[in-house]
Each structure stands twice: as structure tokens, then as C-alpha cells.
C-alpha atoms as a PDB file:
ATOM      1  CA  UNK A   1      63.249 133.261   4.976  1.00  0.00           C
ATOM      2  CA  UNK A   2      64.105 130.030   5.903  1.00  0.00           C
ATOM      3  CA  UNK A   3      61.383 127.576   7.511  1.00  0.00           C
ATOM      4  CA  UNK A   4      62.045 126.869  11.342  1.00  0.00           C
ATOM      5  CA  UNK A   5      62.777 122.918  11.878  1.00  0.00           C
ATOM      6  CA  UNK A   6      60.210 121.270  13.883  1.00  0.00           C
ATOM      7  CA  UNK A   7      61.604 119.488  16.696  1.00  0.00           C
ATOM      8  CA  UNK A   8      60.654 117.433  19.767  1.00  0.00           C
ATOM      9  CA  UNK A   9      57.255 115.502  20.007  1.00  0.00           C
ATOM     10  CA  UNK A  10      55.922 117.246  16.928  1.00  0.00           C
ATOM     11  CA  UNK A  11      58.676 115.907  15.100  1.00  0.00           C
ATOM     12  CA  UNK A  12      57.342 112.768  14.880  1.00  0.00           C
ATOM     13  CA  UNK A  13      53.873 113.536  13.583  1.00  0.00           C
ATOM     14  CA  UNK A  14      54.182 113.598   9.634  1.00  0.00           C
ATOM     15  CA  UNK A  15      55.824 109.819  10.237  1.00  0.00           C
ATOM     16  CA  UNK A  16      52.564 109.168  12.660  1.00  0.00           C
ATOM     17  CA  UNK A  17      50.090 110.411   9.955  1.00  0.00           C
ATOM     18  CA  UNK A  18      51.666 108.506   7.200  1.00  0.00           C
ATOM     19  CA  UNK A  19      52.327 105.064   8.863  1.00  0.00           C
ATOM     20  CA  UNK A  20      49.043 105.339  10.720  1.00  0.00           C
ATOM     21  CA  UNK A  21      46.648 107.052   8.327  1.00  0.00           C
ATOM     22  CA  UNK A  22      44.960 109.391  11.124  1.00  0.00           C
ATOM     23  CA  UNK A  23      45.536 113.293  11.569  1.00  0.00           C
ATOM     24  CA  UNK A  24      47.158 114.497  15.047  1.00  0.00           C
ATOM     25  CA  UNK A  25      43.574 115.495  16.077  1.00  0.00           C
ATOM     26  CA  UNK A  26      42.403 111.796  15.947  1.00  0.00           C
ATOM     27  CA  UNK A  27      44.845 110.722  18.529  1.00  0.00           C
ATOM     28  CA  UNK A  28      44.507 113.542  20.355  1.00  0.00           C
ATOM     29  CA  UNK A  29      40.734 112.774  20.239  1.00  0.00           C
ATOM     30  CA  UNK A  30      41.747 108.856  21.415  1.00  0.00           C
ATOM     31  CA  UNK A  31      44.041 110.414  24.456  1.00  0.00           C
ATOM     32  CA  UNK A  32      41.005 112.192  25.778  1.00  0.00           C
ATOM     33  CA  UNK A  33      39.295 109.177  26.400  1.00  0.00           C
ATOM     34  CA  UNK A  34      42.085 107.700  28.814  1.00  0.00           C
ATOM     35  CA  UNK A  35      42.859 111.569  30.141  1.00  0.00           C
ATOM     36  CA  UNK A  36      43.238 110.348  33.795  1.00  0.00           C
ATOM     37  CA  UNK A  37      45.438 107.993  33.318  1.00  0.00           C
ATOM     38  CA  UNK A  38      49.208 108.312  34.151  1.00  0.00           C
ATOM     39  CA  UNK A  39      51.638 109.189  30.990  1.00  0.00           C
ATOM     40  CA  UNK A  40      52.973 105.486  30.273  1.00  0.00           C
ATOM     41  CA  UNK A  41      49.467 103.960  30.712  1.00  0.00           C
ATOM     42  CA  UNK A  42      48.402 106.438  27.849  1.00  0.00           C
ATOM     43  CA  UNK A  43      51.688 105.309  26.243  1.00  0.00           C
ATOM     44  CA  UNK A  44      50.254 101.724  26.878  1.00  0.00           C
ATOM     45  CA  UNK A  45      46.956 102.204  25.762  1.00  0.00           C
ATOM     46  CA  UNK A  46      48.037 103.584  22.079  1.00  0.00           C
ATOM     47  CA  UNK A  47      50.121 100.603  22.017  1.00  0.00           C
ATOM     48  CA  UNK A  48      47.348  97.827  22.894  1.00  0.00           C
ATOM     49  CA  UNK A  49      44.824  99.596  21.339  1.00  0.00           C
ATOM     50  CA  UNK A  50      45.870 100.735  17.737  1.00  0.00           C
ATOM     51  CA  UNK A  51      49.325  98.759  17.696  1.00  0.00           C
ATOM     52  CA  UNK A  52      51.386 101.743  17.478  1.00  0.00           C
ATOM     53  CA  UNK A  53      55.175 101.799  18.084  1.00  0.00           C
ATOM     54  CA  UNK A  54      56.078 103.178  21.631  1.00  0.00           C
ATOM     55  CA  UNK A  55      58.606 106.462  19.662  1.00  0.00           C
ATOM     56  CA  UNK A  56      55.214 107.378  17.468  1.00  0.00           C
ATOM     57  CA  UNK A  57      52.518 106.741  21.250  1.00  0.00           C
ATOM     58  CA  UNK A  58      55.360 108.280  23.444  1.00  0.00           C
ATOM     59  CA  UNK A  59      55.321 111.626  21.115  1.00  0.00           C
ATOM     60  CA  UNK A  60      51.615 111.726  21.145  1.00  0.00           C
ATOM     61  CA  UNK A  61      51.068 111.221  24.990  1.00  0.00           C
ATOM     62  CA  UNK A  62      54.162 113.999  25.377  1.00  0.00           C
ATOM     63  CA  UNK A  63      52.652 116.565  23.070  1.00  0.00           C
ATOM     64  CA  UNK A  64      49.089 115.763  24.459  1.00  0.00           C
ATOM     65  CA  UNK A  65      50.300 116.487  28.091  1.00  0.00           C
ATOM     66  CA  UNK A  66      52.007 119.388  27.483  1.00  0.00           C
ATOM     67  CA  UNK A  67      49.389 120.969  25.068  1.00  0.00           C
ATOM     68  CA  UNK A  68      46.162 120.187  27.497  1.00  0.00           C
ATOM     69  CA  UNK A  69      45.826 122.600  29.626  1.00  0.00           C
END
């Protein structure tokens, strides 16, 4: 059986683990902390923060806003 291709957000997360050397969880740990904030300030705040690339913080703050609740 063929393995079903990972798309959207999650897409991006081997690439994130790899470049940044953190699991998922760790950043999902890191967007708890700004959890009020509005999606591109959480966006922002991966950037300032850790210096990550706005494709790799976008993903998180998408899959972390979607997956939350």
C-alpha cells in the first residue's frame, strides 16, 4: 500500500527539524507561550526569537492554530 503524501503545514516539518534541530513539540511548546497573540505576531515572534525563516514559522503558527483546540 502506498504511503499517503503529507501535505500542507505538516509538510514543512522534517525541513523544520533538520535545519532547526528541535522536534514539532518544541515549537509547539514555544507557541504556547505567545498563545494570545494574533497569527503573524506568532509568525513574528518565531522569527525574532529563534531566527527562523517566515515558510518554516508560518507552517508552525498554521498547524498550531488549527491543531489547538
Amino acid at each position: 500500500m502506498a504511503e499517503e503524501k503529507v501535505s500542507g503545514p505538516a509538510s514543512y516539518f522534517p525541513s523544520i527539524e533538520k535545519k532547526y534541530g528541535k522536534p514539532i513539540d518544541y515549537w509547539m511548546t514555544q507557541l504556547e507561550s505567545v498563545a494570545d497573540r494574533k497569527h503573524m505576531d506568532q509568525v513574528a515572534y518565531l522569527k525574532e526569537e529563534f531566527g527562523m525563516g517566515h515558510g518554516h514559522a508560518n507552517a508552525l503558527v498554521g498547524w498550531f492554530r488549527q491543531h489547538r483546540e
